[in-house]
N, C-alpha and C. Protein backbone atom coordinates (compact mmCIF):
# COMPACT_ATOMS: atom_id res chain seq x y z
N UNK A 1 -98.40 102.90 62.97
CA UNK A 1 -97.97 103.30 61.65
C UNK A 1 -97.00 104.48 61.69
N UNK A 2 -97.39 105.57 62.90
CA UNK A 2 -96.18 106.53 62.42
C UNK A 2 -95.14 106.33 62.76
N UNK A 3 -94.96 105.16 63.73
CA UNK A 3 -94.11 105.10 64.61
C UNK A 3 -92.93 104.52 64.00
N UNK A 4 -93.39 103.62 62.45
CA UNK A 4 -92.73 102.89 61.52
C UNK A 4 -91.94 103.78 60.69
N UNK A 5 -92.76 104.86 60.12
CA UNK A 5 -92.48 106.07 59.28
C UNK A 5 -91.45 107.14 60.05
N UNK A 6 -91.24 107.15 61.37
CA UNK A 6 -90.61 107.52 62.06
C UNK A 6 -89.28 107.22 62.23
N UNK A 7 -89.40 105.96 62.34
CA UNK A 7 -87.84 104.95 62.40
C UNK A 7 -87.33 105.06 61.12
N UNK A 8 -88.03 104.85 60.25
CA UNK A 8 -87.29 104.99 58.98
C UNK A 8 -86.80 106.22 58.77
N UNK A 9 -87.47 107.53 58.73
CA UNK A 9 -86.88 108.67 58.64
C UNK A 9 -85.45 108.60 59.76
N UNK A 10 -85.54 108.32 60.93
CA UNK A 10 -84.57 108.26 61.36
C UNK A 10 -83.08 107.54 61.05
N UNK A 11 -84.07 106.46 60.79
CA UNK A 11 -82.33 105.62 59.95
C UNK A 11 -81.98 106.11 58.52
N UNK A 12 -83.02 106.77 57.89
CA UNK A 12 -82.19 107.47 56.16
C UNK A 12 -81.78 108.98 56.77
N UNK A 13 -81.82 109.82 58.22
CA UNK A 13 -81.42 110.75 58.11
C UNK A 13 -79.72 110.43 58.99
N UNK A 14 -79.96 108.79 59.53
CA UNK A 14 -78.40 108.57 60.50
C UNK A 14 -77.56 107.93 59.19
N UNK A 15 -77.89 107.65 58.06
CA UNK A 15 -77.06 106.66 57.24
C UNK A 15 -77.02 107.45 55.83
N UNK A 16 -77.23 108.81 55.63
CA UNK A 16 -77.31 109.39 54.40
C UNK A 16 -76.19 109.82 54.43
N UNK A 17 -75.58 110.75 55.33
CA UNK A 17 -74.07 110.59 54.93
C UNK A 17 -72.88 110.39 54.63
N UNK A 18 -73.07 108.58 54.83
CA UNK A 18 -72.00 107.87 54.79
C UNK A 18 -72.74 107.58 53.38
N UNK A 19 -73.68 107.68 52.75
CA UNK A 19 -74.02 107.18 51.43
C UNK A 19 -73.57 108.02 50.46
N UNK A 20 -73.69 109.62 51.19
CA UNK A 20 -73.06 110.32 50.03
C UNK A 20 -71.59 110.56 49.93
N UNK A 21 -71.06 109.83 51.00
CA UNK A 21 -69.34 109.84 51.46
C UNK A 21 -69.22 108.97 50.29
N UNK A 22 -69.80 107.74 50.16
CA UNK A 22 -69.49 106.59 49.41
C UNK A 22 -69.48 106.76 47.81
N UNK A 23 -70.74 107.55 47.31
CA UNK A 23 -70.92 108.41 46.01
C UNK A 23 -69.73 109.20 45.34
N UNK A 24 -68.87 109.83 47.20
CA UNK A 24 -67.91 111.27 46.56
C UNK A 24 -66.70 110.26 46.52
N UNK A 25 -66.28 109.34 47.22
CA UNK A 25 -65.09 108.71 47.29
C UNK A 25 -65.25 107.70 46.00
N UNK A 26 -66.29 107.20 45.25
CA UNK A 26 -66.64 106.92 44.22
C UNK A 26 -65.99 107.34 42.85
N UNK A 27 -66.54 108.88 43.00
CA UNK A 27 -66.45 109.87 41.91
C UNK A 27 -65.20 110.60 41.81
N UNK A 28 -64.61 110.88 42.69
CA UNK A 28 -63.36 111.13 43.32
C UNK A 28 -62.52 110.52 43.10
N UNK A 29 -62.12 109.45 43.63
CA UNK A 29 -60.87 108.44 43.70
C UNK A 29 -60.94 107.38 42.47
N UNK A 30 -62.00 106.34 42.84
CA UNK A 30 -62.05 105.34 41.96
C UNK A 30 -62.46 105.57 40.44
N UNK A 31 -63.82 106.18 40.31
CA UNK A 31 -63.81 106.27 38.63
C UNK A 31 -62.18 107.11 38.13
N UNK A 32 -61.78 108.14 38.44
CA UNK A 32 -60.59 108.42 37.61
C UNK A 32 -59.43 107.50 37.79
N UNK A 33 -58.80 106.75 38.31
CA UNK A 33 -58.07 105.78 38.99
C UNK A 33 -58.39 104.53 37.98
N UNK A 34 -59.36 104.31 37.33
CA UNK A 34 -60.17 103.41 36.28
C UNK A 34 -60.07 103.90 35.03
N UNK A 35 -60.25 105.71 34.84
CA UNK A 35 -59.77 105.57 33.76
C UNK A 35 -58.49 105.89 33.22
N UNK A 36 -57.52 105.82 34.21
CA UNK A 36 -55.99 106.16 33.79
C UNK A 36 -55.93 104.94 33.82
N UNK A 37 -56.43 103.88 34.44
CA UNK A 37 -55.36 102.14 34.18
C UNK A 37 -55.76 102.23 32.72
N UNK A 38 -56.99 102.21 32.35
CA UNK A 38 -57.61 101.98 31.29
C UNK A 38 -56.40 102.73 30.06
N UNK A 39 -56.20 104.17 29.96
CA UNK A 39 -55.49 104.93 29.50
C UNK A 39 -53.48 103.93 29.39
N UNK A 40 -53.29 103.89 30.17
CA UNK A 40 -52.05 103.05 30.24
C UNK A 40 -52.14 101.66 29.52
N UNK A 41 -53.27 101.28 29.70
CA UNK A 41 -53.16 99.36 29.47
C UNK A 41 -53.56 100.08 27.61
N UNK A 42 -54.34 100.81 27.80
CA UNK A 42 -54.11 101.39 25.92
C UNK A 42 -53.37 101.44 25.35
N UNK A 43 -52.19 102.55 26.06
CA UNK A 43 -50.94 102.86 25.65
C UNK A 43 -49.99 101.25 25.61
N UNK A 44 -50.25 100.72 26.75
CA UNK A 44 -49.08 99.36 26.21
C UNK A 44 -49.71 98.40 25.15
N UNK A 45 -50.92 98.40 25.28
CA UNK A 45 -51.17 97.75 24.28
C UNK A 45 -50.79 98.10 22.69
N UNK A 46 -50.69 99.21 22.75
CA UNK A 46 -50.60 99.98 20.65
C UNK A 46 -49.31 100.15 20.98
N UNK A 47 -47.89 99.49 21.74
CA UNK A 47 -46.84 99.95 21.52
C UNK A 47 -46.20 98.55 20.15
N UNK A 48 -45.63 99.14 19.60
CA UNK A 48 -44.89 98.68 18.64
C UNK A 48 -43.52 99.10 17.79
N UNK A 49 -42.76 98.41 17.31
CA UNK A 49 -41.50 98.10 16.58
C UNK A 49 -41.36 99.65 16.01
N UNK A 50 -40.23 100.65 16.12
CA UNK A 50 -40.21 101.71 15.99
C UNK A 50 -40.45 103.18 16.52
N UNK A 51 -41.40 102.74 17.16
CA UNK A 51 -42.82 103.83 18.02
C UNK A 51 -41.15 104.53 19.27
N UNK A 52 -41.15 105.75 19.64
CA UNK A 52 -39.93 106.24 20.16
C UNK A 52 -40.73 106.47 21.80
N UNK A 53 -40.11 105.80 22.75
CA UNK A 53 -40.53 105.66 24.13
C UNK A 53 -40.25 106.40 25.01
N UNK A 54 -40.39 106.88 25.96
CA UNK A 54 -39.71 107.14 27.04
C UNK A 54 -40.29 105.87 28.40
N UNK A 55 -38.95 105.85 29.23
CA UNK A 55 -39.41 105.10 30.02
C UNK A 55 -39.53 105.86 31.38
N UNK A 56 -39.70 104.71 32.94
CA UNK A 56 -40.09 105.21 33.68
C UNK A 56 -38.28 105.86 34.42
N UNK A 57 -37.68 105.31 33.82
CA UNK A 57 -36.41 106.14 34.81
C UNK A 57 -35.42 107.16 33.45
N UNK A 58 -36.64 107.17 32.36
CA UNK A 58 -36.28 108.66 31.66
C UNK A 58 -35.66 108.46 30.84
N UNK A 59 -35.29 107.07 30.29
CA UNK A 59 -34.43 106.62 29.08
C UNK A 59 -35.68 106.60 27.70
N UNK A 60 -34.99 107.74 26.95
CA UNK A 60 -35.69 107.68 25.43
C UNK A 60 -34.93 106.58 24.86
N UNK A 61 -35.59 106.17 23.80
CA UNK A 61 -35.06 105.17 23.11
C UNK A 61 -35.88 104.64 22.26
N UNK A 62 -35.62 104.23 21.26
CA UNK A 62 -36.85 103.56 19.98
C UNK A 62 -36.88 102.06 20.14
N UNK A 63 -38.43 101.33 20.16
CA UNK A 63 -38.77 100.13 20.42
C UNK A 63 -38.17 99.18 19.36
N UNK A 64 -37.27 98.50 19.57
CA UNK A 64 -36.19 97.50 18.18
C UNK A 64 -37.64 95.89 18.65
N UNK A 65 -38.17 95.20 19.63
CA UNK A 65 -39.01 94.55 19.80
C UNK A 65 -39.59 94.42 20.79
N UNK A 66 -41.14 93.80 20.49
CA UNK A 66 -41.65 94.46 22.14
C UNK A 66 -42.96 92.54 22.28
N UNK A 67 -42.74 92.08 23.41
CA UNK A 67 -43.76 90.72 23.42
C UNK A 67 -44.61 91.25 24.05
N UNK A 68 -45.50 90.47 25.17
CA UNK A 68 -46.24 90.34 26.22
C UNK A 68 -45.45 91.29 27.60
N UNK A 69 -44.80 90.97 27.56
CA UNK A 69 -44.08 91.06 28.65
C UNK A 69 -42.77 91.90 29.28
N UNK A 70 -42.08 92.01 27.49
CA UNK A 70 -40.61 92.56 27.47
C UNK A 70 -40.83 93.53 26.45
N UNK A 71 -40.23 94.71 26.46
CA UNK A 71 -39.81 95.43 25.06
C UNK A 71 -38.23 95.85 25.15
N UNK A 72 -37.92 95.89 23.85
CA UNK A 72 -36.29 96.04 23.66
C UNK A 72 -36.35 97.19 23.35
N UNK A 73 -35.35 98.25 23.68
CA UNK A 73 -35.17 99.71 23.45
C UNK A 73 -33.61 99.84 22.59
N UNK A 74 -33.60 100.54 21.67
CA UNK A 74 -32.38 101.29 21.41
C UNK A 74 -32.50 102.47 21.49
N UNK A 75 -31.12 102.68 22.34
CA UNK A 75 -31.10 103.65 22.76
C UNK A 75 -29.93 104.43 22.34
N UNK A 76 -28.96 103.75 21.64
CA UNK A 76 -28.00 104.12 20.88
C UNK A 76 -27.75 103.49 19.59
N UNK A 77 -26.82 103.62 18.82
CA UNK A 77 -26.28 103.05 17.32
C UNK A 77 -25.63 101.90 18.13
N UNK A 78 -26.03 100.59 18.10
CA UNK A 78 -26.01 99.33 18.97
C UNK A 78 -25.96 98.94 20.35
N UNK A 79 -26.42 99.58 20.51
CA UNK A 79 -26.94 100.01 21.71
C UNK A 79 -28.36 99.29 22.71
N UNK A 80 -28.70 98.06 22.77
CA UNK A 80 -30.14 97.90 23.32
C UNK A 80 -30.59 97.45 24.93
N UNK A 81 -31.47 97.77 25.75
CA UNK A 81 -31.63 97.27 26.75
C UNK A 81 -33.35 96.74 26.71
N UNK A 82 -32.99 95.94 27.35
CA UNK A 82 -34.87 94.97 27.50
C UNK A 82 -35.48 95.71 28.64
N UNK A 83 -36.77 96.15 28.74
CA UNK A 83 -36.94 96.32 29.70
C UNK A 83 -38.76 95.42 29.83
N UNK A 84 -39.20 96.10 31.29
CA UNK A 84 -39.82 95.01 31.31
C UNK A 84 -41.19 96.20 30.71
N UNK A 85 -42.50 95.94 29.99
CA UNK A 85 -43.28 96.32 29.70
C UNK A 85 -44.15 97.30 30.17
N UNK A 86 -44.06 97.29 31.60
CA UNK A 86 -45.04 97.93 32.49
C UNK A 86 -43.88 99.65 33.12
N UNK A 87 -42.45 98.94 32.19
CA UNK A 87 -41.85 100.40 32.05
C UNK A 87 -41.46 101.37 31.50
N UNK A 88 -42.41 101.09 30.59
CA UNK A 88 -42.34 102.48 29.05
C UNK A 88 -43.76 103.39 30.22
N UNK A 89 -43.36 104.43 30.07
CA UNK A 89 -44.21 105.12 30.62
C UNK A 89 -45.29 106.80 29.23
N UNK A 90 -44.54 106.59 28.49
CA UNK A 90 -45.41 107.33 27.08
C UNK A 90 -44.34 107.02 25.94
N UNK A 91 -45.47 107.95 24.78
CA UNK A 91 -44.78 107.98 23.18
C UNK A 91 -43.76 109.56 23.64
N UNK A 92 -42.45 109.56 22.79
CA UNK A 92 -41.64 110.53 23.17
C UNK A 92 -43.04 111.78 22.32
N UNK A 93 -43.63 111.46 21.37
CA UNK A 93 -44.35 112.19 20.61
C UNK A 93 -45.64 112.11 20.85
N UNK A 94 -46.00 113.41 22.02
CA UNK A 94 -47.23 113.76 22.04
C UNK A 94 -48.30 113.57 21.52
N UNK A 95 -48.20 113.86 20.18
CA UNK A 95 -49.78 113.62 19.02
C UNK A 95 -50.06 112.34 19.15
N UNK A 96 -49.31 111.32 19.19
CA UNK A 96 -49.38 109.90 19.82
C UNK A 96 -49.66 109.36 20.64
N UNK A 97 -49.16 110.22 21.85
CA UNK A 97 -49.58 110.13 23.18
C UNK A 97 -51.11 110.30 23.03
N UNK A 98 -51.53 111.38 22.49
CA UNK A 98 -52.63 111.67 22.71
C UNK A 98 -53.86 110.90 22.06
N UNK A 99 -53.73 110.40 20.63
CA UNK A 99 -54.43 109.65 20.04
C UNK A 99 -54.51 108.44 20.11
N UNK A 100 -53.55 108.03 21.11
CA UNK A 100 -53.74 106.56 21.82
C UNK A 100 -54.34 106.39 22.76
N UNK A 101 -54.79 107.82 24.02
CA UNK A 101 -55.10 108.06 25.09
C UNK A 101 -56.42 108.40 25.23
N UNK A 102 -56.76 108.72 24.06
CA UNK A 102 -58.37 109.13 23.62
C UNK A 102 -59.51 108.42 23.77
């Protein structure tokens, strides 16, 4: 019997720190990493007709139409470029940013 109680202590004192490695790389990396996709797929989702963008290579511009897939930017007085969805990167307006991000 001790000899059982023995082994076991031995294998939860050789395998506990890769358990709590697994906990910190957990808490660490992946949960926040989960909740910024989460935070983004928010933000593209509530974008709409008007809403003023910035994108990922820094072009402001106001959303003229936006699908699944594509949103149209003006960016001047006739002025529009399509871009693809996953490259609006925020609202030019903070309070927006933020109450979408919440």
């Amino acid at each position: 019997m001790e000899g059982i109680s023995g082994d076991f202590l031995t294998a939860v004192l050789t395998y506990w720190p890769f358990v709590a490695m697994a906990i910190i790389f957990y808490f660490m990396l992946y949960r926040p990493q989960k909740k910024e996709q989460k935070k983004r797929e928010l933000l593209l989702n509530s974008l709409k007709k008007g809403d003023k963008v910035i994108t990922v290579g820094g072009i402001h511009g106001v959303i003229a139409a936006v699908n699944k897939t594509k949103v149209t930017l003006t960016v001047a007085e006739n002025v529009k470029i399509d871009f693809e969805l996953a490259a609006v990167t925020r609202f030019q307006d903070q309070t927006k940013q933020d109450i979408v991000t919440k």
